[in-house]
Protein backbone atom coordinates (compact mmCIF):
# COMPACT_ATOMS: atom_id res chain seq x y z
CA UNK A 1 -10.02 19.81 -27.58
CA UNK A 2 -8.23 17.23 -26.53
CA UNK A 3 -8.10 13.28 -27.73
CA UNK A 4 -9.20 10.88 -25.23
CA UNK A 5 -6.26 9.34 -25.48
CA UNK A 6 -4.41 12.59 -24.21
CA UNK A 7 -7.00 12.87 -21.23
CA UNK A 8 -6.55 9.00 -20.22
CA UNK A 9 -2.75 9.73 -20.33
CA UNK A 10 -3.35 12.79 -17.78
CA UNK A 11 -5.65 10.37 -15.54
CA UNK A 12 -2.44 7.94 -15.02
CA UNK A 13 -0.63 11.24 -13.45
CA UNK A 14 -3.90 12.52 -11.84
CA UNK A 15 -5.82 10.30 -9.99
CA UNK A 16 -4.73 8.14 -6.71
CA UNK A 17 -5.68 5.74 -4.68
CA UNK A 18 -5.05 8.42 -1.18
CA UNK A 19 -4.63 5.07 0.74
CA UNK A 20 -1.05 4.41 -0.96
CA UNK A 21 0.62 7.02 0.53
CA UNK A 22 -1.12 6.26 4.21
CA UNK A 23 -0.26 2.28 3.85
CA UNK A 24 3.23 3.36 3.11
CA UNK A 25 3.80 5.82 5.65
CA UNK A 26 2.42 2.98 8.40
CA UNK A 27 4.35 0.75 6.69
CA UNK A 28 7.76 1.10 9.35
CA UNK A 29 5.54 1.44 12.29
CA UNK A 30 4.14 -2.06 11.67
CA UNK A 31 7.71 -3.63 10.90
CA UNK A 32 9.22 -1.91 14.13
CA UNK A 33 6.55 -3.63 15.94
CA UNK A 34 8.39 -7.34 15.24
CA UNK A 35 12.09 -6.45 15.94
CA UNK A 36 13.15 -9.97 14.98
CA UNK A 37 12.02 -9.81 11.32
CA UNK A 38 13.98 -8.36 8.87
CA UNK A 39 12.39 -8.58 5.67
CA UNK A 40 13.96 -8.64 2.09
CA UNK A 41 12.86 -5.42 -0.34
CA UNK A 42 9.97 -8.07 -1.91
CA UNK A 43 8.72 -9.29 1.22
CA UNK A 44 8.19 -5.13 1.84
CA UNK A 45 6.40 -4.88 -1.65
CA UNK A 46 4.09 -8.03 -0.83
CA UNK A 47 3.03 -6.11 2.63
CA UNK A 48 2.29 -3.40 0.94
CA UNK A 49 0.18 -4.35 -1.80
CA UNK A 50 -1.43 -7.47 0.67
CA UNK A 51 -2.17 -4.48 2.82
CA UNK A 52 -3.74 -2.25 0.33
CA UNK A 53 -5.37 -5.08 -0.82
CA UNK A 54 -7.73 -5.44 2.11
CA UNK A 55 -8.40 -1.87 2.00
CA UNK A 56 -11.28 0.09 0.13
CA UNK A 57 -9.81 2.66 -2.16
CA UNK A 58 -9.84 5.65 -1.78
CA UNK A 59 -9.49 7.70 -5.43
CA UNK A 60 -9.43 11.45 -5.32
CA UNK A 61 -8.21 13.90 -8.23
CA UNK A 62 -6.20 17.02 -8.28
CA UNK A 63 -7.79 19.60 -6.47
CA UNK A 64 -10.38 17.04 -4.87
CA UNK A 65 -11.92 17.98 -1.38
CA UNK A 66 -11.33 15.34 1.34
CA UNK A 67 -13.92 15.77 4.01
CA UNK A 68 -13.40 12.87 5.72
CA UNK A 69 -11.33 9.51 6.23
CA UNK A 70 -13.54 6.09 5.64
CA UNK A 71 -10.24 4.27 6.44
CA UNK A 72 -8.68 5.26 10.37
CA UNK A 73 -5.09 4.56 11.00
CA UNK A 74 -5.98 1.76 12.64
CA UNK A 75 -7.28 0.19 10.31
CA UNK A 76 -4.64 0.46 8.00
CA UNK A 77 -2.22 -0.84 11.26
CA UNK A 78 -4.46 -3.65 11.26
CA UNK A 79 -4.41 -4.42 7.70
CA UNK A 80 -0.22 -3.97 7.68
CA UNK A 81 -0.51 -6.55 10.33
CA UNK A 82 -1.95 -8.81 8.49
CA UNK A 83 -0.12 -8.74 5.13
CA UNK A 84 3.51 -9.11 7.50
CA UNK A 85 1.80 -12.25 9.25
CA UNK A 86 1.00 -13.77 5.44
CA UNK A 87 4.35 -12.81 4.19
CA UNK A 88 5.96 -14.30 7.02
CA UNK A 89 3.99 -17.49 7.11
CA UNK A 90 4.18 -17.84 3.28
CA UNK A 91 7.67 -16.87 1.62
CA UNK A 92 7.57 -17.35 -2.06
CA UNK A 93 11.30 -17.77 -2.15
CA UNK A 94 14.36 -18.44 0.43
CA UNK A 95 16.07 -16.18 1.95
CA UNK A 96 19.42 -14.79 0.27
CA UNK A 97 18.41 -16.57 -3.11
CA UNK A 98 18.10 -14.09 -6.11
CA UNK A 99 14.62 -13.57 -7.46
């Protein structure tokens, strides 16, 4: 039998929030949609955890059955949105200096 240590070790590998991946895959179609901003790799990791964020997760385990989506796409475009405007409005450092 295994420890519970060894079984919370497997649920760190196991279980995911399914909304990471979709946040992240959206992730270039809502930066394409404001050609003039070019954000730094932090900027990028803000949006994506602002985004995820104002999301409800959405955990599921190896082998789980997904019968349906509570979150649409555009929803998570909408969310995406968001997080770029806060970024944008609210650096937390200048541009070009290192973090």
């Amino acid at each position: 039998m295994e420890s519970y240590e060894e079984v919370i070790n497997n649920l760190l590998g196991s279980v995911k929030n399914k909304n990471e991946a979709r946040v992240a895959r959206k992730l270039i179609s809502a930066l394409e949609e404001i050609p003039e901003y070019d954000p730094d790799p932090l900027d990028i990791q803000d949006i994506y955890a602002l985004a995820l964020n104002c999301l409800p997760p959405r955990y599921k385990q190896k082998g789980t059955i997904v019968l349906s989506e509570s979150v649409n796409d555009e929803e998570i475009m909408a969310a995406l949105r968001v997080a770029i405007q806060k970024v944008r409005s609210n650096p937390k450092y200048a541009k070009g200096e290192n973090v």
